[in-house]
Protein backbone atom coordinates (compact mmCIF):
# COMPACT_ATOMS: atom_id res chain seq x y z
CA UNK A 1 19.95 -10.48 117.97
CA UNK A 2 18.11 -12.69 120.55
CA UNK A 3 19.74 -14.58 123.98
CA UNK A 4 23.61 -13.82 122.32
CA UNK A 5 24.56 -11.33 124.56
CA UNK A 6 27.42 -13.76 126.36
CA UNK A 7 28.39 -15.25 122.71
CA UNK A 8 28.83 -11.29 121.44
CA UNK A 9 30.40 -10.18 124.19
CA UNK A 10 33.17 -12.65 123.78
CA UNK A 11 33.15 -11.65 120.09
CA UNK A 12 33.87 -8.46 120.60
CA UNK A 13 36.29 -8.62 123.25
CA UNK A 14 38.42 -11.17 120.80
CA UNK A 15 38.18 -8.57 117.98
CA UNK A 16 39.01 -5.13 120.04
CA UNK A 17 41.61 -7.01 122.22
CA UNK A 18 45.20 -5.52 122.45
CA UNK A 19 47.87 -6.45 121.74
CA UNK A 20 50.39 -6.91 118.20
CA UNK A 21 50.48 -9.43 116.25
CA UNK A 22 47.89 -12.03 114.92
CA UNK A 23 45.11 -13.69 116.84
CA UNK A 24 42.85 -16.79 115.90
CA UNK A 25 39.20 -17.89 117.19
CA UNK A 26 37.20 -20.78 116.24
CA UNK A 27 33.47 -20.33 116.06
CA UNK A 28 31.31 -23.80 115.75
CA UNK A 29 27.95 -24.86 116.58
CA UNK A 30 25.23 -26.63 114.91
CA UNK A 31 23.56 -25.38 111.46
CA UNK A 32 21.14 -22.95 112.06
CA UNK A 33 22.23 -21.45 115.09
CA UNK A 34 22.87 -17.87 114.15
CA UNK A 35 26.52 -18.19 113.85
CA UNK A 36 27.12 -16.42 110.69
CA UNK A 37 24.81 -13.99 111.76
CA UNK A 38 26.76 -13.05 114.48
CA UNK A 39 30.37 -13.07 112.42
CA UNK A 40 28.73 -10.99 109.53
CA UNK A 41 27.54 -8.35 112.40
CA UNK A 42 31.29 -8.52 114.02
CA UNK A 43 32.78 -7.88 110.93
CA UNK A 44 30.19 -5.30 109.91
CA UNK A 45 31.04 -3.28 113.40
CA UNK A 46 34.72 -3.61 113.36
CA UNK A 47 34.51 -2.72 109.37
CA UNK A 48 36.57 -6.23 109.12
CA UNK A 49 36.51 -8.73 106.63
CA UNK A 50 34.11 -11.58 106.10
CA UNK A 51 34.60 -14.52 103.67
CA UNK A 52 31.86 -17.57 103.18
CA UNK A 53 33.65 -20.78 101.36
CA UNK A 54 31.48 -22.42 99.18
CA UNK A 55 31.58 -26.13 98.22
CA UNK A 56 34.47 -25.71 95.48
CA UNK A 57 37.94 -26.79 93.87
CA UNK A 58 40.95 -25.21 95.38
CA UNK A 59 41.60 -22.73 92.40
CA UNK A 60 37.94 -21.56 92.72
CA UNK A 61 37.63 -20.94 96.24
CA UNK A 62 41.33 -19.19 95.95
CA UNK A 63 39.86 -16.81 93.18
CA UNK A 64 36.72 -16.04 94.99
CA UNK A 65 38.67 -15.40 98.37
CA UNK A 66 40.33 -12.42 95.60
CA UNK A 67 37.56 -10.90 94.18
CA UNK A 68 36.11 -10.82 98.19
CA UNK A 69 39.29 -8.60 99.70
CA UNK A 70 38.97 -6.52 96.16
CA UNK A 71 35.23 -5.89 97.21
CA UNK A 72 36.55 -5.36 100.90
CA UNK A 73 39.55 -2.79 99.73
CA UNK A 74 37.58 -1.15 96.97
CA UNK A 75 40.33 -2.92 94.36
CA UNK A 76 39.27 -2.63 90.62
CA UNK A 77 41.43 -5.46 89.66
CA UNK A 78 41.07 -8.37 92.24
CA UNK A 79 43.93 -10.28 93.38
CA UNK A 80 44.64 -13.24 92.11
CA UNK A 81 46.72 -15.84 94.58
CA UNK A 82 48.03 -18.89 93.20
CA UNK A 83 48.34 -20.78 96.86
CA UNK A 84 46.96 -20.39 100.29
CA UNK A 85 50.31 -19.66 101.40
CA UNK A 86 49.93 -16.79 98.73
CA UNK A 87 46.23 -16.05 99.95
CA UNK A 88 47.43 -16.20 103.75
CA UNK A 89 49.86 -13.24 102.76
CA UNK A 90 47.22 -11.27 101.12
CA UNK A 91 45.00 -11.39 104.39
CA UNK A 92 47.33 -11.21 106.61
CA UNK A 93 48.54 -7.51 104.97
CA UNK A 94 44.93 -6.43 105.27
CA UNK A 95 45.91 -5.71 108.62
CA UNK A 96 49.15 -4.19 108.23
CA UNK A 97 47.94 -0.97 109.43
CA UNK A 98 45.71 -2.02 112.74
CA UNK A 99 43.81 -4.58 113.80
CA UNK A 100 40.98 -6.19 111.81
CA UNK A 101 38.20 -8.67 112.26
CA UNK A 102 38.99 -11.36 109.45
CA UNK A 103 36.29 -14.03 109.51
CA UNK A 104 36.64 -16.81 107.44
CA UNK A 105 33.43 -18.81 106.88
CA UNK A 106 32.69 -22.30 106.65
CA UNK A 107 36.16 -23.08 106.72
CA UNK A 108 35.27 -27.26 106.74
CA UNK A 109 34.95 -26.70 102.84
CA UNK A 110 38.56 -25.12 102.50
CA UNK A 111 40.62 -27.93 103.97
CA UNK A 112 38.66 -30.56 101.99
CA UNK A 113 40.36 -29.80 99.17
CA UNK A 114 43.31 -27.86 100.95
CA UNK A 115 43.86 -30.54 103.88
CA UNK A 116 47.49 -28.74 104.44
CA UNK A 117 45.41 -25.20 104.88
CA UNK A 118 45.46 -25.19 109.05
CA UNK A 119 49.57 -26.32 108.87
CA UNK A 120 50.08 -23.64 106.45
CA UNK A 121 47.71 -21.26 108.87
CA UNK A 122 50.25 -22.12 111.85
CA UNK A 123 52.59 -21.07 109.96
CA UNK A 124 51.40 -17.97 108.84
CA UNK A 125 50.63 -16.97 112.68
CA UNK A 126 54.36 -18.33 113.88
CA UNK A 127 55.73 -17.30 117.08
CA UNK A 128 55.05 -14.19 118.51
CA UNK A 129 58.11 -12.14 118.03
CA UNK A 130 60.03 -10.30 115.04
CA UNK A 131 58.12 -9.37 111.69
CA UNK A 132 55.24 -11.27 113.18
CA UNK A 133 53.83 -9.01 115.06
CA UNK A 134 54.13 -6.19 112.35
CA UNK A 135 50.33 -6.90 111.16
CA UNK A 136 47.68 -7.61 113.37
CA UNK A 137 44.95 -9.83 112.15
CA UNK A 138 42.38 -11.13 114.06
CA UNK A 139 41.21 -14.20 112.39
CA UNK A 140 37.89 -16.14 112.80
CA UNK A 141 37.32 -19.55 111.72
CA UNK A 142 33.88 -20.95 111.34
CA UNK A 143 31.88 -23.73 110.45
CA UNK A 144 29.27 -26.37 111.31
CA UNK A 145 30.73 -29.87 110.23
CA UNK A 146 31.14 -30.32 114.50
CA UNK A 147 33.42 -33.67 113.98
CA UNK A 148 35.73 -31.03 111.92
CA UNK A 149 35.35 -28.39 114.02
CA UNK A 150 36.36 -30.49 117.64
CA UNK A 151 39.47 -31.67 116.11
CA UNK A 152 40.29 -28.26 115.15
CA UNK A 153 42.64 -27.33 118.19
CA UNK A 154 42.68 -30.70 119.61
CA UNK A 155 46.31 -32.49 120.49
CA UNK A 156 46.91 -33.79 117.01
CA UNK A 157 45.97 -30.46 114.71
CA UNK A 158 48.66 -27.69 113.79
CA UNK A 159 46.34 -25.19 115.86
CA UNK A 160 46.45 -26.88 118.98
CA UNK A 161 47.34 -24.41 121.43
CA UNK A 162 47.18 -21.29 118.78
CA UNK A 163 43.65 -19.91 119.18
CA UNK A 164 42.59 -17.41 122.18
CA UNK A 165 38.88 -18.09 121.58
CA UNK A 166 36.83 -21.35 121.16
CA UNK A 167 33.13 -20.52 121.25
CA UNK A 168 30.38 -22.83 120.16
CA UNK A 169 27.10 -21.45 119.91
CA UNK A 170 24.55 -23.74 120.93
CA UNK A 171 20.76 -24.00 120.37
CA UNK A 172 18.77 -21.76 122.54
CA UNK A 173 17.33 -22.86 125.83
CA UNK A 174 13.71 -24.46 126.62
CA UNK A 175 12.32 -21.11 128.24
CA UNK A 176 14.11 -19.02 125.64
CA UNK A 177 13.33 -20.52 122.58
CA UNK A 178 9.51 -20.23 124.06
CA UNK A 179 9.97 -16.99 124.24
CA UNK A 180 12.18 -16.52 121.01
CA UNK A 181 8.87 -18.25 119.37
CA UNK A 182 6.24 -15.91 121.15
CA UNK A 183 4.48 -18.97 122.93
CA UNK A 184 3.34 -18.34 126.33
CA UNK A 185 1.41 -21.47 126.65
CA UNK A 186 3.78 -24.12 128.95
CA UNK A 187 2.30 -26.98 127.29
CA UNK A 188 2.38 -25.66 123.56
CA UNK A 189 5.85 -24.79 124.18
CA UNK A 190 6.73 -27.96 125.12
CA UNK A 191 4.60 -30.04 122.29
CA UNK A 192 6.42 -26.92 119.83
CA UNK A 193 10.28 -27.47 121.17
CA UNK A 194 9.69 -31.30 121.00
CA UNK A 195 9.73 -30.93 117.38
CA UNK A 196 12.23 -27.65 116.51
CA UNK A 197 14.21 -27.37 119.76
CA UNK A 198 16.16 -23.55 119.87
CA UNK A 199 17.45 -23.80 116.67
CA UNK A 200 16.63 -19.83 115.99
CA UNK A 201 16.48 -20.46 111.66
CA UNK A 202 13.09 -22.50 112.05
CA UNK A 203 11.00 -19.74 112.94
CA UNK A 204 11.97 -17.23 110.28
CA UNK A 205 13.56 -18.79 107.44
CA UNK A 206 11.78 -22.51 107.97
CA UNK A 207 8.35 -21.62 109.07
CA UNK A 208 8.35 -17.86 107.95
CA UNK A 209 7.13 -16.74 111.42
CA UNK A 210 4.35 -19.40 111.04
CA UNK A 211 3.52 -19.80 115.07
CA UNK A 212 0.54 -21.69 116.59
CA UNK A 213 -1.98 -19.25 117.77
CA UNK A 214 -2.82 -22.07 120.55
CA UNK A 215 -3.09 -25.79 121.73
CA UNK A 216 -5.91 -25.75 119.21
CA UNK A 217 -3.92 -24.80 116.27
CA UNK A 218 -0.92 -27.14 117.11
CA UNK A 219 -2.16 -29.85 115.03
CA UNK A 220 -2.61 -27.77 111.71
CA UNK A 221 0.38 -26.30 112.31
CA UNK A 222 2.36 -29.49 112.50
CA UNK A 223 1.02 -30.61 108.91
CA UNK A 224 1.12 -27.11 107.56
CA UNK A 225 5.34 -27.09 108.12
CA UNK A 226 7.22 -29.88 109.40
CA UNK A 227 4.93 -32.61 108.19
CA UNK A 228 4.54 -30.37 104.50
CA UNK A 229 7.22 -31.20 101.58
CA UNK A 230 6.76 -27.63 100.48
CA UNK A 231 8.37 -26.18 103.70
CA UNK A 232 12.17 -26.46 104.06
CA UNK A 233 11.42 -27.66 107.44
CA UNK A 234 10.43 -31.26 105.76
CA UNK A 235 13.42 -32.53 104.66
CA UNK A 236 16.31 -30.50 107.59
CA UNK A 237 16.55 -33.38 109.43
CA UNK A 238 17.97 -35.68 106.99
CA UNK A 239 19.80 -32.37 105.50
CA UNK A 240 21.89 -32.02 109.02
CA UNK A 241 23.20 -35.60 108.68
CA UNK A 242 24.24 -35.33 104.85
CA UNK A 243 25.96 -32.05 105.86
CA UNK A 244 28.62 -34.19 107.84
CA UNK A 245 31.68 -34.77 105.92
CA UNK A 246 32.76 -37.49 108.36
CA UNK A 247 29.48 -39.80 108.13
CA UNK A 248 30.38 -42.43 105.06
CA UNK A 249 27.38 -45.62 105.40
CA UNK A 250 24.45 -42.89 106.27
CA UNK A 251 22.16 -45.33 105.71
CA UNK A 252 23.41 -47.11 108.52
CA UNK A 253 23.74 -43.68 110.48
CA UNK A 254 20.20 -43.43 109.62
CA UNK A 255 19.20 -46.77 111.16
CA UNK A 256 21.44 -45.60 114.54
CA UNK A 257 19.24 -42.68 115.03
CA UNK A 258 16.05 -44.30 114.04
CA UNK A 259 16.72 -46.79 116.82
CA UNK A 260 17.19 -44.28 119.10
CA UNK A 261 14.46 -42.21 118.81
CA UNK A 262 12.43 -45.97 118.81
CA UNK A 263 13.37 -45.81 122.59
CA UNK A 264 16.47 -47.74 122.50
CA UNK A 265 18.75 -45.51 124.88
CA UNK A 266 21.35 -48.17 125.55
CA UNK A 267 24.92 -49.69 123.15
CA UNK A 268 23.24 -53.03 123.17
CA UNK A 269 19.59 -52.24 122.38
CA UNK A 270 20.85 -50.10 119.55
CA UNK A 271 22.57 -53.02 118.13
CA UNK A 272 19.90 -55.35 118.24
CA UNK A 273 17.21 -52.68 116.41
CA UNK A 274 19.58 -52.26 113.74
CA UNK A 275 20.47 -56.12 113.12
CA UNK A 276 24.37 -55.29 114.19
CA UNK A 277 26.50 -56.76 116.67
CA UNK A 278 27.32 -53.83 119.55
CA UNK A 279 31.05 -54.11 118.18
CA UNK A 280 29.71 -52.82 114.66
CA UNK A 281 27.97 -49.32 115.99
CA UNK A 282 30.85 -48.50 118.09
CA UNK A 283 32.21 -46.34 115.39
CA UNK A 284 28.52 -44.81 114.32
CA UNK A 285 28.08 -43.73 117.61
CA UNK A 286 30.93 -42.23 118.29
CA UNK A 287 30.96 -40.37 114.93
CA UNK A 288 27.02 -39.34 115.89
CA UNK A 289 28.22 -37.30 119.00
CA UNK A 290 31.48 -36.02 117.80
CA UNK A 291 28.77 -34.44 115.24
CA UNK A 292 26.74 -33.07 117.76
CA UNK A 293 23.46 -35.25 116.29
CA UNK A 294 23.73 -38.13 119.52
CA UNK A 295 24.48 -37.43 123.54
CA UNK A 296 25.38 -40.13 126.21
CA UNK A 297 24.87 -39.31 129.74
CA UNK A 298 25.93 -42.02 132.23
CA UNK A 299 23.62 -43.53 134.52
CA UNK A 300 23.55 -42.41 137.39
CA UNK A 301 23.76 -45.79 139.72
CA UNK A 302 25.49 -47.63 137.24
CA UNK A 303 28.96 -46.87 136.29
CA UNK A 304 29.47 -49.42 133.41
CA UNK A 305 25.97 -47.64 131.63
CA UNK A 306 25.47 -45.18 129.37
CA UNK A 307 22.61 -43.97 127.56
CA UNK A 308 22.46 -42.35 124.29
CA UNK A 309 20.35 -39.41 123.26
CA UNK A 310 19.18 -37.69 119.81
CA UNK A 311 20.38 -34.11 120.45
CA UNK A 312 18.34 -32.39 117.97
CA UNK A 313 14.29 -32.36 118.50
CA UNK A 314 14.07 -32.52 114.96
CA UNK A 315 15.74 -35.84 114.14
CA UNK A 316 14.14 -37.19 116.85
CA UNK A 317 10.63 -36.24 115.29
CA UNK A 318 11.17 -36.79 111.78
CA UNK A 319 12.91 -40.91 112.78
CA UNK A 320 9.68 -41.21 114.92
CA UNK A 321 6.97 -39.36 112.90
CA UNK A 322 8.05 -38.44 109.04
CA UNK A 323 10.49 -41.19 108.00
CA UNK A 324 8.19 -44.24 108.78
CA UNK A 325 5.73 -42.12 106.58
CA UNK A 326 7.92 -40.82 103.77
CA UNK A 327 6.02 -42.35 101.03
CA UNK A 328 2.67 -41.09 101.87
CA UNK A 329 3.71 -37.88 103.02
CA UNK A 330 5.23 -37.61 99.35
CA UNK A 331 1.56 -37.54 98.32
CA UNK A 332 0.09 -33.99 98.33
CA UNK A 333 -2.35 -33.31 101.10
CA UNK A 334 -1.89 -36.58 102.96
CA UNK A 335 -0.40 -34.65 105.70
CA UNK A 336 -3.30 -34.32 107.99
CA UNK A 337 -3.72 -38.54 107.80
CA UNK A 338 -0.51 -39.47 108.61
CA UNK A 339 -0.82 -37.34 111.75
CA UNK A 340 -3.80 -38.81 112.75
CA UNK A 341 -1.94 -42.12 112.56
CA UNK A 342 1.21 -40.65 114.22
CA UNK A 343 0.18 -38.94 117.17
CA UNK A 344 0.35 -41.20 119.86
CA UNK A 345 3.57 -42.03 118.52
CA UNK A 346 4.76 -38.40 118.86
CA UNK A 347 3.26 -38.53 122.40
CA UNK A 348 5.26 -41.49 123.79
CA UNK A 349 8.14 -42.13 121.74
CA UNK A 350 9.06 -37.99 121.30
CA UNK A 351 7.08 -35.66 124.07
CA UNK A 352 7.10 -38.15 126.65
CA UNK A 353 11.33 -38.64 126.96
CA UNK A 354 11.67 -34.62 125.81
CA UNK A 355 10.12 -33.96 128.32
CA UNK A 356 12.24 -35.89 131.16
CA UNK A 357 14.91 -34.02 129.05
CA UNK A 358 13.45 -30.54 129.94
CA UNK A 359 13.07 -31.94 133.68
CA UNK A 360 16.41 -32.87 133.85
CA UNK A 361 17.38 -28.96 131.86
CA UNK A 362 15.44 -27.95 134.80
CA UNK A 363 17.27 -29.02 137.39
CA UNK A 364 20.55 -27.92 135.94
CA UNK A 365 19.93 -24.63 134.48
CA UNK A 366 16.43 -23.00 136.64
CA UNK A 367 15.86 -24.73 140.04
CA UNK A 368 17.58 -22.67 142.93
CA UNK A 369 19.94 -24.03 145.10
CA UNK A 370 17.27 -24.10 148.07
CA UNK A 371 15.09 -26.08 146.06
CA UNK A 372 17.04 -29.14 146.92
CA UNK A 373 19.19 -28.09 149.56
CA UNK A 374 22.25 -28.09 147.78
CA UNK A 375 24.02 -26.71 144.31
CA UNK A 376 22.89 -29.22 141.48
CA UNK A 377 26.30 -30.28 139.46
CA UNK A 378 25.18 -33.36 137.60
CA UNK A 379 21.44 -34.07 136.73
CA UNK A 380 20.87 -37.47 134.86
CA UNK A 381 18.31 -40.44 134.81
CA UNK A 382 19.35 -43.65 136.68
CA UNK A 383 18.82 -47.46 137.25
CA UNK A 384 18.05 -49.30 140.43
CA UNK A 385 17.75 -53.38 140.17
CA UNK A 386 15.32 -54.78 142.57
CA UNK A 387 16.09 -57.63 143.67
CA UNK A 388 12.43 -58.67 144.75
CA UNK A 389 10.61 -57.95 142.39
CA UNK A 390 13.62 -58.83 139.56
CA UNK A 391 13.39 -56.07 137.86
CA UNK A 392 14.72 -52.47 136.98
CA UNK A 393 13.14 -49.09 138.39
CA UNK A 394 14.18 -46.61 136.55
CA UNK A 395 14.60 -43.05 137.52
CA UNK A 396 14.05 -40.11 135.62
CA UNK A 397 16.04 -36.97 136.98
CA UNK A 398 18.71 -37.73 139.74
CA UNK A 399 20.41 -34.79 141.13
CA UNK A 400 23.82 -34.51 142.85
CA UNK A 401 24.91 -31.93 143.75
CA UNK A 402 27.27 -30.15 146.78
CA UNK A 403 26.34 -29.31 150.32
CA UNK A 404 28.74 -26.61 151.67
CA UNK A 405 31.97 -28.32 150.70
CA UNK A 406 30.94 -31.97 150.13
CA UNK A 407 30.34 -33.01 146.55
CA UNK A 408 28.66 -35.69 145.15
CA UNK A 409 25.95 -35.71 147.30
CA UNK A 410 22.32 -37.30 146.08
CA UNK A 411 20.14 -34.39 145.99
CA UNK A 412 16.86 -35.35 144.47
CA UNK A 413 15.68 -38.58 142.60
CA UNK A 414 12.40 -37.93 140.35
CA UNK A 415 10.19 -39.63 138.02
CA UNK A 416 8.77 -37.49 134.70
CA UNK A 417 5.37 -38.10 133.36
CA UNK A 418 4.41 -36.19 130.58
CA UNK A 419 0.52 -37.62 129.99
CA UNK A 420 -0.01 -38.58 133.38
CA UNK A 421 -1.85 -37.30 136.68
CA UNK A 422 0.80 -38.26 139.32
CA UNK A 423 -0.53 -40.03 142.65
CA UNK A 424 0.75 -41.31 145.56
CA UNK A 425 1.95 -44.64 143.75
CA UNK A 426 4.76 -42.55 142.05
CA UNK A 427 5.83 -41.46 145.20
CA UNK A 428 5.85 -44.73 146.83
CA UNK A 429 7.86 -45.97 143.49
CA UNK A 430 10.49 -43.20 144.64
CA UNK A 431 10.83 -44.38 148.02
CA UNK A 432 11.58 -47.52 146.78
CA UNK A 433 14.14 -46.77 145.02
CA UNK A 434 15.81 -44.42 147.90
CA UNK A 435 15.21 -47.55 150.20
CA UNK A 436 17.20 -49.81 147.61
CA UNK A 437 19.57 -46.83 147.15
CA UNK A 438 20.36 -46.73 150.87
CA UNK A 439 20.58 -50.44 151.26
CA UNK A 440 23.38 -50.31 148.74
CA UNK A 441 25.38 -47.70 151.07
CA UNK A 442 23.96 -44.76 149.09
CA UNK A 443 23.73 -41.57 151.14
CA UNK A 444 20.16 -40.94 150.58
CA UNK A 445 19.60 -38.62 153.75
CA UNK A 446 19.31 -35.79 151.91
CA UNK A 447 17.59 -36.74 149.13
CA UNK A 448 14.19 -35.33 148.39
CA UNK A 449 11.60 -37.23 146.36
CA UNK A 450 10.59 -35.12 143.24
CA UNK A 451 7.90 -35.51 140.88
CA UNK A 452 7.39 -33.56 137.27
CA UNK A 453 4.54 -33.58 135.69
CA UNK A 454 2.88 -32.11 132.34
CA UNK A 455 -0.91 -33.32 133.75
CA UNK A 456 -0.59 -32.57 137.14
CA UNK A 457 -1.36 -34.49 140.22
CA UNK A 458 -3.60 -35.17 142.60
CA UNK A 459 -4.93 -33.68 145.72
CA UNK A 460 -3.19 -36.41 148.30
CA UNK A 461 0.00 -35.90 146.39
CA UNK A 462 0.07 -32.31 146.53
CA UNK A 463 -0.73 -32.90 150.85
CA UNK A 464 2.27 -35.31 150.85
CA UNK A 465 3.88 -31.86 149.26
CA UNK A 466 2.74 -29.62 151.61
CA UNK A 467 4.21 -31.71 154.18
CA UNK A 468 7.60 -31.35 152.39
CA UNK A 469 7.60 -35.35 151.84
CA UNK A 470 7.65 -34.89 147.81
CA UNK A 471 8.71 -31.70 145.03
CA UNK A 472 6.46 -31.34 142.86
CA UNK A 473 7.37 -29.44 139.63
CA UNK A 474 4.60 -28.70 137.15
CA UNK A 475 4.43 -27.16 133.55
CA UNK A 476 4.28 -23.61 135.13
CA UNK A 477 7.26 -24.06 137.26
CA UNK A 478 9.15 -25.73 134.59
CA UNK A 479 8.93 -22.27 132.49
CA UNK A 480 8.53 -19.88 135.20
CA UNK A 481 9.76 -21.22 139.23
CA UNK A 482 12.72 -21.73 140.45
């Protein structure tokens, strides 16, 4: 078990609470994250019960949920129950005698074709009173399908207001997946998380432990896995969309992502990359983040903006890189060509914003509060107009944050440059847009300049530093510094 020691701790403490009567959690995340990992160890230390539902019919997955508590209870003959209501009893006496872990896995395929399975679960749990609380279940429900699993206990399901735990387990973090991957290199680990994120599964079962041995093996290794159609790695990306039950037109879907990892951040661009009218992805992109696959973060300086954002590194890469090539990557050994081609494409269109997204992870998750005189709350990219020049200055990492008990305040407004040397001319770039800032009736007075970069910068920047006019935050501060 790696960086789950908050996610098991709360696992636990749902499964060894006290207390009579039945309990219910809800366990969701993206695929790959290590969920079932974690529910098959929970079960395996609580000596509870663990079921995984299979794509099936509803008498199938009721007869294999018997023959799994006759394997659990050491039952020659397994039970056989005709109805979940039926199959509800038989877990629910499992735990007749104390408390047990029951863990009920991928639960999305269930209620496809037993849509009345969470009223009927309600049900089962009723109030907490009488011959309720004579058995003492603890019951887990997990799965991936994230537009399922949101609406699980929202206002309109039967569970609303029945489970004691919702946990998501989410991807692991920039400096721990580095270290999750044994990469010690800053710049590898960025050029390596631009493509697989923290999704844990890539390393073992996608890769099978394959890790670069350096910047000069980063290359090969890109066309030896993710860019190979013998390595499961290939084809995940468009595997994580097909997984969502909710997502009808994928081809559209498809087009939605493809636009956005193209660079188009914004309702409107979207629209016009994908020939549709902004009315007509409305729906896409709202289904796209309920399933976890698209963020929006609002601008910071404009309140009637938002941007939108591929939230896995690996759709990003394979919209940007492998789909444009599919046909020619379908030819053996034509891997290390279509790199070649695609390189400068990964560079700008994936590194370059992945990286602003690490800056901005930075200055969330690692930079202490001294760092810009305040607590950082909200960290996202922003838009100035300029009216002289008439154009937009855009700005990569905003930070506001509090100051004793003021909130809101303007921290820090940065620019990201993944390929560049930074000079004085960013600098000056960021003044400007603290001048038009403050000119607006922006408190700017404690804002601090900030520049990230993965190149570095040069000597009269790092002066201007010195003299505490500009932060500068470089590759080994981004994995390392506070």
């Amino acid at each position: 078990m790696f960086d789950r020691e908050w996610e098991w701790s709360e696992l636990t403490a749902f499964a060894t609470g006290e207390g009579a009567g039945p309990r219910l959690g809800v366990v969701s995340g993206r695929r790959r994250q290590g969920k079932s990992f974690l529910l098959q160890a929970l079960a395996d230390a609580t000596d509870g019960f663990y079921y995984a539902a299979v794509e099936a019919s509803a008498a199938e997955s009721l007869r294999l949920l018997g023959e799994a508590v006759a394997r659990y209870t050491g039952t020659a003959s397994p039970p056989r129950p005709a109805t979940w209501d039926e199959a509800l009893e038989l877990l629910f006496d499992l735990a007749a005698e104390r408390p047990v872990t029951m863990v009920i896995d991928e639960f999305p395929y269930l209620v496809r074709n037993a849509p009345a399975l969470p009223s009927q679960l309600q049900a089962a749990i009723g109030v907490r009173s009488g011959r309720h609380l004579t058995r003492h279940p603890r019951i887990l429900l997990c799965g991936s399908a994230m537009s399922f699993m949101g609406g699980l206990l929202s206002g309109g399901s039967p569970l609303y207001g029945r489970a004691g735990l919702d946990l998501t387990v989410h991807s692991l973090g920039y400096r721990e997946a580095a270290e999750f991957w044994g990469i010690d290199d800053p710049r590898l680990a960025v050029l390596v998380h631009a493509i697989v994120g923290g999704t844990p599964a890539y390393r073992r079962e996608f890769v099978d432990d394959d890790v670069p041995e350096g910047a000069d093996d980063f290359d090969a290794w890109v066309c030896r896995t993710v860019l190979n159609p013998a390595r499961p790695l290939h084809g995940e990306a468009p595997y994580l969309l097909a997984a969502e039950p909710d997502l009808r037109n994928r081809s559209l879907y498809h087009s939605v992502l493809a636009a956005v990892a193209g660079g188009n951040h914004t309702s409107g661009g979207i629209a016009g990359a994908v020939g549709r009218k902004a009315t007509d992805i409305t729906l896409p992109l709202t289904v796209l983040k309920n399933c976890g696959l698209l963020t929006f973060e609002p601008d910071a300086f404009r309140a009637n903006r938002t941007a939108y954002r591929i939230a896995e590194p690996l759709i990003a890469f394979h919209h940007a890189v492998v789909r444009p090539q599919a046909a020619l990557l379908s030819r053996r050994r034509r891997a290390a060509q279509v790199w070649e081609h695609s390189r400068s494409t990964f560079l700008s269109k994936v590194v370059g914003p992945h990286f602003e997204q690490l800056c901005r992870q930075w200055a969330e998750w690692h930079a202490d509060p001294g760092t810009f005189g305040g607590m950082p709350i909200q960290v996202t990219a922003g838009t100035v107009a300029d009216p002289d020049s008439r154009t937009s200055l855009e700005a990569d990492v905003v930070v506001h944050g509090a100051i004793g008990q003021d909130q809101g305040i303007l921290l820090s407004v940065g620019e990201a440059k993944w390929q560049k040397v930074m000079d004085l001319g960013h600098l000056e770039r960021l003044r400007r847009i603290l001048y038009l800032l403050a000119a607006r009736g922006v408190d700017t007075s404690h804002a601090t300049p900030a520049c990230y970069s993965g190149a570095g910068f040069t000597p009269e920047l790092r002066v201007a530093a010195d003299r505490g006019e500009v932060l500068l935050v470089d590759l080994e501060r981004l994995y390392r510094g506070s």
